[in-house]
PDB file of N, CA and C in Angstrom:
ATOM      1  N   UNK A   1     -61.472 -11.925   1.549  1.00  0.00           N
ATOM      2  CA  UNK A   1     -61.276 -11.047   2.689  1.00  0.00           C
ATOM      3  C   UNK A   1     -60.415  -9.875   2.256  1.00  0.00           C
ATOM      4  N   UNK A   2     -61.243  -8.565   2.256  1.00  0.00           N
ATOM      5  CA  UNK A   2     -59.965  -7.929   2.177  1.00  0.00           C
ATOM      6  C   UNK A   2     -59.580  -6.416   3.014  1.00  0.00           C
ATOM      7  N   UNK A   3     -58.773  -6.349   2.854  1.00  0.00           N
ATOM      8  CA  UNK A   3     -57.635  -5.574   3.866  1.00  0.00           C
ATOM      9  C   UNK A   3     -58.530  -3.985   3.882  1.00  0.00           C
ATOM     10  N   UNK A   4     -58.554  -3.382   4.754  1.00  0.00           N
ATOM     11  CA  UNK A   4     -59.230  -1.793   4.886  1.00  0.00           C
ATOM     12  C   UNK A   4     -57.555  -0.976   4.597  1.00  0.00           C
ATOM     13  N   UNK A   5     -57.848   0.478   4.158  1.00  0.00           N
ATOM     14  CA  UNK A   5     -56.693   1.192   3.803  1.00  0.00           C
ATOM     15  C   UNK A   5     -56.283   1.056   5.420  1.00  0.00           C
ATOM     16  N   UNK A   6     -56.699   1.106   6.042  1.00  0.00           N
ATOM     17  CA  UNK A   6     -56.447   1.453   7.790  1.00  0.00           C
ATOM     18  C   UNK A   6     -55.424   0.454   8.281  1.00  0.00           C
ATOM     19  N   UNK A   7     -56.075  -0.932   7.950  1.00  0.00           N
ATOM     20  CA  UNK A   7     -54.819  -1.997   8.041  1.00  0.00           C
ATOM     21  C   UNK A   7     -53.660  -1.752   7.447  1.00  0.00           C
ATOM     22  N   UNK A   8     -53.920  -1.804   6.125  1.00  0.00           N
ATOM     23  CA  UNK A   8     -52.495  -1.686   4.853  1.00  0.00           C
ATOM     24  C   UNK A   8     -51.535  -0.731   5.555  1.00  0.00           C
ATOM     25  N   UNK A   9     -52.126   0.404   6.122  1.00  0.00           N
ATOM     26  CA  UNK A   9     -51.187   1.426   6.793  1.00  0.00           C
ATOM     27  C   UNK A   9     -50.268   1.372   7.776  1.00  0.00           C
ATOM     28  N   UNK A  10     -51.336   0.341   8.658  1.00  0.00           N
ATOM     29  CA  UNK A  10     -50.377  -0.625   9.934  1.00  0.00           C
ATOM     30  C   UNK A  10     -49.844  -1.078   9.513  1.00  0.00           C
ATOM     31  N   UNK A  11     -50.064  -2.195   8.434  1.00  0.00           N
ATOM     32  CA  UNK A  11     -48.887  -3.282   8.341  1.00  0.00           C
ATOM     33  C   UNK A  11     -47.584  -2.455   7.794  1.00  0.00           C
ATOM     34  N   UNK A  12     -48.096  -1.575   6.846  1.00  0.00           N
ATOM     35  CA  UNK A  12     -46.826  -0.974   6.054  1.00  0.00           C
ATOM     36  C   UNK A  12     -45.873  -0.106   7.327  1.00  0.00           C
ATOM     37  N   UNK A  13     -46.398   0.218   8.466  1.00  0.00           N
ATOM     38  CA  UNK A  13     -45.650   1.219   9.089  1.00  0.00           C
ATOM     39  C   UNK A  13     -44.970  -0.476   9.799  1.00  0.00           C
ATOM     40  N   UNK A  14     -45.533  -1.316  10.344  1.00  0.00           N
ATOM     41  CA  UNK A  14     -44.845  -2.316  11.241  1.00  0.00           C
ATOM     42  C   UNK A  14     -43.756  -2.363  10.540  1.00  0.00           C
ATOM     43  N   UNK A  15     -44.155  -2.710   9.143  1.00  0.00           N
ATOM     44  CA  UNK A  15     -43.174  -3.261   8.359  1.00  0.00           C
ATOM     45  C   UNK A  15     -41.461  -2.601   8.148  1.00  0.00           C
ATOM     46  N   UNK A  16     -42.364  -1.359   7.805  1.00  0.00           N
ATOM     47  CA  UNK A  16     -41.358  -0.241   8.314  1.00  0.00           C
ATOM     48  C   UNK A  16     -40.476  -0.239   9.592  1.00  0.00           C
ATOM     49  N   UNK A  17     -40.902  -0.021  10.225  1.00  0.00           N
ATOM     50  CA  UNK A  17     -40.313  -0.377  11.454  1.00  0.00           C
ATOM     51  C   UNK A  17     -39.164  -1.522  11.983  1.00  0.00           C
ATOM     52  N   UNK A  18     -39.662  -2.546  11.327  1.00  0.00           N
ATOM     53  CA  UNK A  18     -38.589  -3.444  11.295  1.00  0.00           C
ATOM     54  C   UNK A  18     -37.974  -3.378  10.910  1.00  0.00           C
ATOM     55  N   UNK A  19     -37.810  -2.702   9.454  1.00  0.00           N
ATOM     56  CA  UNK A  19     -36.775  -2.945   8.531  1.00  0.00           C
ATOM     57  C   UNK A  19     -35.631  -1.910   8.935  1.00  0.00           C
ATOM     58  N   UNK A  20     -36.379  -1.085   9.936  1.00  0.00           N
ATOM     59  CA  UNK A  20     -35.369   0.522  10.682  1.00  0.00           C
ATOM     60  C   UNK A  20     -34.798  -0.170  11.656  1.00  0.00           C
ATOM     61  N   UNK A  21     -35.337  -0.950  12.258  1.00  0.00           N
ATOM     62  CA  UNK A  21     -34.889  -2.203  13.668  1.00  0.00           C
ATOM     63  C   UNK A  21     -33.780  -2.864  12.908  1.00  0.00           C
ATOM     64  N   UNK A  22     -33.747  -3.085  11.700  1.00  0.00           N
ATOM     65  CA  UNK A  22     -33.451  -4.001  11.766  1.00  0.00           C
ATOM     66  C   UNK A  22     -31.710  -3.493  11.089  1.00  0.00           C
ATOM     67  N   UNK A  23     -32.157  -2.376  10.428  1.00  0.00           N
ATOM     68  CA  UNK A  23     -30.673  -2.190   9.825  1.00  0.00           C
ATOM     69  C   UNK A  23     -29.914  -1.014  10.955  1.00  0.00           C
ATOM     70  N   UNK A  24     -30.644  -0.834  12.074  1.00  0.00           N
ATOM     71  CA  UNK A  24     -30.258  -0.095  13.096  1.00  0.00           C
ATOM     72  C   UNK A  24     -29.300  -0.972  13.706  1.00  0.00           C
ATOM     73  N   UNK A  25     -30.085  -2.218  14.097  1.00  0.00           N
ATOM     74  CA  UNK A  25     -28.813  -3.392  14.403  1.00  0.00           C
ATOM     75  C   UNK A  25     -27.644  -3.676  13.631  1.00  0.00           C
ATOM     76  N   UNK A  26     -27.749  -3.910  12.558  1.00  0.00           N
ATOM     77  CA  UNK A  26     -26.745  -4.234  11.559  1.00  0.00           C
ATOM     78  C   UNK A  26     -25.643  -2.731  11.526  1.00  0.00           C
ATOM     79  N   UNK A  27     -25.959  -1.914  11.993  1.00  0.00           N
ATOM     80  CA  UNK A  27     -24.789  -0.701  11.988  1.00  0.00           C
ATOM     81  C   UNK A  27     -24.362  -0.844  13.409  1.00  0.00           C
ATOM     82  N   UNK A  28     -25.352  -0.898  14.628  1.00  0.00           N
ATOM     83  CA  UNK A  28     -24.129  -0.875  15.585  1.00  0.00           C
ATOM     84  C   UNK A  28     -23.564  -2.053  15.500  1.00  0.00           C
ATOM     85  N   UNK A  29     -23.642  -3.164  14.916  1.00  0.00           N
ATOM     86  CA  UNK A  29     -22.749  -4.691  14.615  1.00  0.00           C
ATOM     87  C   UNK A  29     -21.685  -4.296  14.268  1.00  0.00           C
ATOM     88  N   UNK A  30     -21.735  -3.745  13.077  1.00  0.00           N
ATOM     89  CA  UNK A  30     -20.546  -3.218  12.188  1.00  0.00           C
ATOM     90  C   UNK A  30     -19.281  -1.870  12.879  1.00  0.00           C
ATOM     91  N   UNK A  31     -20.076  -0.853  13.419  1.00  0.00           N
ATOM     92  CA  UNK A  31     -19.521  -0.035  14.453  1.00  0.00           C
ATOM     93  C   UNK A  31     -18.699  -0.874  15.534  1.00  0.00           C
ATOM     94  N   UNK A  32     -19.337  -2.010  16.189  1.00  0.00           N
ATOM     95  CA  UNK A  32     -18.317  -3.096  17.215  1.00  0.00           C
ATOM     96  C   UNK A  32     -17.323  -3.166  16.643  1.00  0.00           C
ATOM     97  N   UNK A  33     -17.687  -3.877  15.261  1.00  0.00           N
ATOM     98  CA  UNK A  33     -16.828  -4.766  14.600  1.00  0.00           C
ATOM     99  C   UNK A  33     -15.078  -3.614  14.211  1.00  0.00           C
ATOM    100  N   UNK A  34     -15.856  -2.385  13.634  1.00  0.00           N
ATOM    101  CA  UNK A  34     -15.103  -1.189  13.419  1.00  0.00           C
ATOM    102  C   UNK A  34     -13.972  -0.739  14.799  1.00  0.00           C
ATOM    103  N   UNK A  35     -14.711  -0.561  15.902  1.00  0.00           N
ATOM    104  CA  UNK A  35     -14.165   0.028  17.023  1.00  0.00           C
ATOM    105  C   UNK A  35     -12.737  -1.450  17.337  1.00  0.00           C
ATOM    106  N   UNK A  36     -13.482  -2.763  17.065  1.00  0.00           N
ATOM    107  CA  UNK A  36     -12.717  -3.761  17.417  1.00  0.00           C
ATOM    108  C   UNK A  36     -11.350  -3.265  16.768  1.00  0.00           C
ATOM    109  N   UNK A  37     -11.547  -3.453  15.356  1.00  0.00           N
ATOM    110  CA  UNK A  37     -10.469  -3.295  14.511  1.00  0.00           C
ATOM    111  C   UNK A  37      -9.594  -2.259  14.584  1.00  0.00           C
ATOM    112  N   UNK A  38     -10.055  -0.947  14.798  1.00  0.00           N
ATOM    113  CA  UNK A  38      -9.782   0.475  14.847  1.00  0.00           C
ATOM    114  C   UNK A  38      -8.516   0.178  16.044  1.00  0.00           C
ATOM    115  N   UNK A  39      -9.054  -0.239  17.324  1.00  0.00           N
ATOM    116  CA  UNK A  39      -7.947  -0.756  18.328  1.00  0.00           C
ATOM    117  C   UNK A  39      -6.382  -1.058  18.136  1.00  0.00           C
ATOM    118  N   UNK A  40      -7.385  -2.474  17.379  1.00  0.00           N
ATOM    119  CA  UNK A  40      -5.982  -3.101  16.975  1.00  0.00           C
ATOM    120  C   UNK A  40      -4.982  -2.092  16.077  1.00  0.00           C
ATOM    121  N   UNK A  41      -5.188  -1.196  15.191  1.00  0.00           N
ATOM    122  CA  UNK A  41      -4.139  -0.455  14.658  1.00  0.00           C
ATOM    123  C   UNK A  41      -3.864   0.396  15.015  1.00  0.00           C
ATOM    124  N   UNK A  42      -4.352   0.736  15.971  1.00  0.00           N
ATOM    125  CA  UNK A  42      -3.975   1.683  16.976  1.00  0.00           C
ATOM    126  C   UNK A  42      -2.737   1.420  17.670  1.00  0.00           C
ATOM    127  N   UNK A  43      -2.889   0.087  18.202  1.00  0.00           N
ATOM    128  CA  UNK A  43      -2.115  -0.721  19.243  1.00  0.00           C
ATOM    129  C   UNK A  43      -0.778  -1.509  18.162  1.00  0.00           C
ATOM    130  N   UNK A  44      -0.748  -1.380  16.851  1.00  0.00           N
ATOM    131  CA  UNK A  44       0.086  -1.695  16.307  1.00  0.00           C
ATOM    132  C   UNK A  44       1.018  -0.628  15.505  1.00  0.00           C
ATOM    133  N   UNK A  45      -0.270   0.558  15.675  1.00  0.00           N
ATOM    134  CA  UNK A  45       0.700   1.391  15.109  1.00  0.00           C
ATOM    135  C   UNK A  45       1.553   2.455  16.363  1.00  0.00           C
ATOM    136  N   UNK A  46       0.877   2.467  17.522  1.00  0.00           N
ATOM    137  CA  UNK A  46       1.679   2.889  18.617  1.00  0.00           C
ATOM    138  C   UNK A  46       3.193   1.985  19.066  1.00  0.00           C
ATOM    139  N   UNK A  47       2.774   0.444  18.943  1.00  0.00           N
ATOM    140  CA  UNK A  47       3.960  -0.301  18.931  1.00  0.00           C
ATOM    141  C   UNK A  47       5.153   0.029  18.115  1.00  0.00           C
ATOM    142  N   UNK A  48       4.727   0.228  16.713  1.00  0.00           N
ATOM    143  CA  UNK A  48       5.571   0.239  15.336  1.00  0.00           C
ATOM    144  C   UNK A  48       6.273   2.008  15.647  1.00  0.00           C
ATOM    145  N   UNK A  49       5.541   2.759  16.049  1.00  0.00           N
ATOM    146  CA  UNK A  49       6.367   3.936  16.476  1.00  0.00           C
ATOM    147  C   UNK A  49       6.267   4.716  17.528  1.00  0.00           C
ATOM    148  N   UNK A  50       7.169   4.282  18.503  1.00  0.00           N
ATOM    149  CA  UNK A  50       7.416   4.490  20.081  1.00  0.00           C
ATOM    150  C   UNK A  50       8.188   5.377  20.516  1.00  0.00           C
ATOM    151  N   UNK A  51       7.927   6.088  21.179  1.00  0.00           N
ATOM    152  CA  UNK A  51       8.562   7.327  21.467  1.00  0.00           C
ATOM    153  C   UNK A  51       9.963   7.166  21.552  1.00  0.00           C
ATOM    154  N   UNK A  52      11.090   7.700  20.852  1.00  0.00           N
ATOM    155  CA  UNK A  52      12.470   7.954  21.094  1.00  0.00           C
ATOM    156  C   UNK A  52      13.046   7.563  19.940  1.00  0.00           C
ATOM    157  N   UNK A  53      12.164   7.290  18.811  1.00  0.00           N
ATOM    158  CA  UNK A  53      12.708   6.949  17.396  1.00  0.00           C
ATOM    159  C   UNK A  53      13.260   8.286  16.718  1.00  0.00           C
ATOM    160  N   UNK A  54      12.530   9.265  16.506  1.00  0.00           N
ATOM    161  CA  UNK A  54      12.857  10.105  16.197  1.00  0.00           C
ATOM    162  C   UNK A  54      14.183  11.177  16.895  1.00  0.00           C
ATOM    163  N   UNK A  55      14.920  11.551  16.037  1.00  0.00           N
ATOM    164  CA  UNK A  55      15.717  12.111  17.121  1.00  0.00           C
ATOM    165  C   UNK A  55      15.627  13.689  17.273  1.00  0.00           C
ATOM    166  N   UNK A  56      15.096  14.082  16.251  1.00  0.00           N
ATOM    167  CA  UNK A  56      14.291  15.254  16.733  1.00  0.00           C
ATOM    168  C   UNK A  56      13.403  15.385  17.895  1.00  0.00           C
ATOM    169  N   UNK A  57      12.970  14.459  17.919  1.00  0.00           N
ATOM    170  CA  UNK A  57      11.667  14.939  18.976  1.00  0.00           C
ATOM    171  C   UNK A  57      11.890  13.005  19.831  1.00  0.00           C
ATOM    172  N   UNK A  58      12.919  12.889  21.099  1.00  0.00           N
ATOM    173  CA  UNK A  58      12.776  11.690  21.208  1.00  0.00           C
ATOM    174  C   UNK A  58      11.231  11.223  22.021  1.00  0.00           C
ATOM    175  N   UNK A  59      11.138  12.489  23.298  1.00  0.00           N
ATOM    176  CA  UNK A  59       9.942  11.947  23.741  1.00  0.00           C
ATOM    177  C   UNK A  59       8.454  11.601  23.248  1.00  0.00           C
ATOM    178  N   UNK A  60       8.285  11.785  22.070  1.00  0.00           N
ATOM    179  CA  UNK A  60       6.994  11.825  21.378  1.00  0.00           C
ATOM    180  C   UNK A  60       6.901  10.506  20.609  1.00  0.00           C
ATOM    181  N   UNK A  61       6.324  10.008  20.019  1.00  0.00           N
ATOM    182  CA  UNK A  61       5.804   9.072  18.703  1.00  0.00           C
ATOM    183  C   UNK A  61       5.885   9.941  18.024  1.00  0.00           C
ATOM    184  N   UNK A  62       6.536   9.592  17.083  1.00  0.00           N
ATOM    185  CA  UNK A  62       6.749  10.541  15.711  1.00  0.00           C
ATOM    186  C   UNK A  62       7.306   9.738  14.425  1.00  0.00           C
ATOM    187  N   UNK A  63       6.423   9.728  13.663  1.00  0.00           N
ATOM    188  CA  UNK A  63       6.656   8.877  12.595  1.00  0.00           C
ATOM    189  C   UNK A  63       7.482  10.732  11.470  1.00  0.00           C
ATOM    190  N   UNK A  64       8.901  10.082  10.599  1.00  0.00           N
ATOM    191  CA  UNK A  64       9.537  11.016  10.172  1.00  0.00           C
ATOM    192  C   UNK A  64       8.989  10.505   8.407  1.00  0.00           C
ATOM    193  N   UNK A  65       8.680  11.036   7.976  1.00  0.00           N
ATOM    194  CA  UNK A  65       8.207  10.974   6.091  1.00  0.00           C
ATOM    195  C   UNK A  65       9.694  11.806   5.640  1.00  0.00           C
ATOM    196  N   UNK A  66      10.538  10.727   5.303  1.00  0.00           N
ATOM    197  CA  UNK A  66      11.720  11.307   5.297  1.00  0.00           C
ATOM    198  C   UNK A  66      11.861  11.917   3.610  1.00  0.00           C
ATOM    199  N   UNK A  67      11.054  11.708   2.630  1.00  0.00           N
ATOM    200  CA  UNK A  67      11.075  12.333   1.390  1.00  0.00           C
ATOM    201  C   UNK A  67      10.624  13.735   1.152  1.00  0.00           C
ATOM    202  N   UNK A  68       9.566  14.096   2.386  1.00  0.00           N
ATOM    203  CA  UNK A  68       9.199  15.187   2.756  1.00  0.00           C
ATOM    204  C   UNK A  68      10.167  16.132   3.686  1.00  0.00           C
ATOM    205  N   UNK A  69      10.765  14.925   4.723  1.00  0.00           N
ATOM    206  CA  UNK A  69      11.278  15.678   6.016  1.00  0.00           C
ATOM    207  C   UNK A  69      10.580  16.055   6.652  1.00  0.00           C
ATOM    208  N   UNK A  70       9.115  15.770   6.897  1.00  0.00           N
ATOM    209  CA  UNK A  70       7.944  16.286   7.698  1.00  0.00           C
ATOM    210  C   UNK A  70       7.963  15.457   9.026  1.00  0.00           C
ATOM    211  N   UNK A  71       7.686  15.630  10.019  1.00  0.00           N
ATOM    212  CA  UNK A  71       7.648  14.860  11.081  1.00  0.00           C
ATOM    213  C   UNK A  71       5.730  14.710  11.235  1.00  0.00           C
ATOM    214  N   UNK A  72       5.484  13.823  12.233  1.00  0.00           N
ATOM    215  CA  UNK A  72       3.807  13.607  12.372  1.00  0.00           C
ATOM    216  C   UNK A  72       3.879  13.091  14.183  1.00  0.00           C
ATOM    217  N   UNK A  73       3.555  14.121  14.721  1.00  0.00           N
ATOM    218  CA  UNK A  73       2.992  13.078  16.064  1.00  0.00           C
ATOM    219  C   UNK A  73       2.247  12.760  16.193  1.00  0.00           C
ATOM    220  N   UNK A  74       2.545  11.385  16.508  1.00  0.00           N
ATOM    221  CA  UNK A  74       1.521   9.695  16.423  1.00  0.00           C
ATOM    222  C   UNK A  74       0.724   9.701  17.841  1.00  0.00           C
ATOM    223  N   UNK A  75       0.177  10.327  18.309  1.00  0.00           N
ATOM    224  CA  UNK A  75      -0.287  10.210  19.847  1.00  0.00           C
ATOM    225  C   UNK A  75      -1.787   9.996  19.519  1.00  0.00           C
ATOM    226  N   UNK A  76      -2.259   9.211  20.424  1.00  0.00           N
ATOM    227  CA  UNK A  76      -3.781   8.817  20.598  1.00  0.00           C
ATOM    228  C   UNK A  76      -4.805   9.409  19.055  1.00  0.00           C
ATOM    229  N   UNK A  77      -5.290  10.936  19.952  1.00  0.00           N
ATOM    230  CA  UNK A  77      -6.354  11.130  19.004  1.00  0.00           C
ATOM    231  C   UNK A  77      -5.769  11.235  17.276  1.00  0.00           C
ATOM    232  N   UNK A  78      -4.767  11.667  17.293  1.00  0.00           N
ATOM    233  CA  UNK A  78      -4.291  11.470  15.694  1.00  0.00           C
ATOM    234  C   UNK A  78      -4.303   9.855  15.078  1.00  0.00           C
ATOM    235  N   UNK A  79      -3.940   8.960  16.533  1.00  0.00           N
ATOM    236  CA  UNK A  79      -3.951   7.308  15.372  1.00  0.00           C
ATOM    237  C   UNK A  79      -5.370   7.024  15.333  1.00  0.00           C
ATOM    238  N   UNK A  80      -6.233   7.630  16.200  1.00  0.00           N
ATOM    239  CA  UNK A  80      -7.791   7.154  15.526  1.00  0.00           C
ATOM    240  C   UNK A  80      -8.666   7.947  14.288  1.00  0.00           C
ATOM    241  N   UNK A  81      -7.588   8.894  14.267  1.00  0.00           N
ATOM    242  CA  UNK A  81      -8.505   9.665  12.837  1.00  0.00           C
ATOM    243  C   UNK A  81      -8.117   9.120  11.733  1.00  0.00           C
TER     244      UNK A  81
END
């Protein structure tokens, strides 16, 4: 029995297809898994530096790089980048 180019083409595109299904899943898995984690250091690094440490700047999160003397405010969109 054998296969017409017409079939081979289907199967190869199904095939295709799955394998796009399939590693389409496997990235937003990993993206969860990412966003999960991303949280958590978020939430540990907002803990670890809480506004009023610095005495330059008490109301802010501000982590001080004291070899530099540079200050960094730690607020939201900066701890997820």
């Amino acid at each position: 029995m054998s296969l017409t180019p017409t079939w081979k083409i289907t199967q190869l595109r199904r095939k295709y297809v799955f394998q796009v299904i399939s590693v389409g899943l496997v990235l937003i898995f990993l993206q969860v898994k990412l966003d999960d984690a991303l949280e958590e250091i978020v939430a540990k690094l907002a803990s670890k530096y809480p506004p009023g440490l610095c005495d330059r700047h008490p109301d802010l999160p501000c982590f001080h790089h004291r070899a530099s003397d540079l200050h960094f405010n730690l607020d939201r969109p900066r701890l997820l980048v």
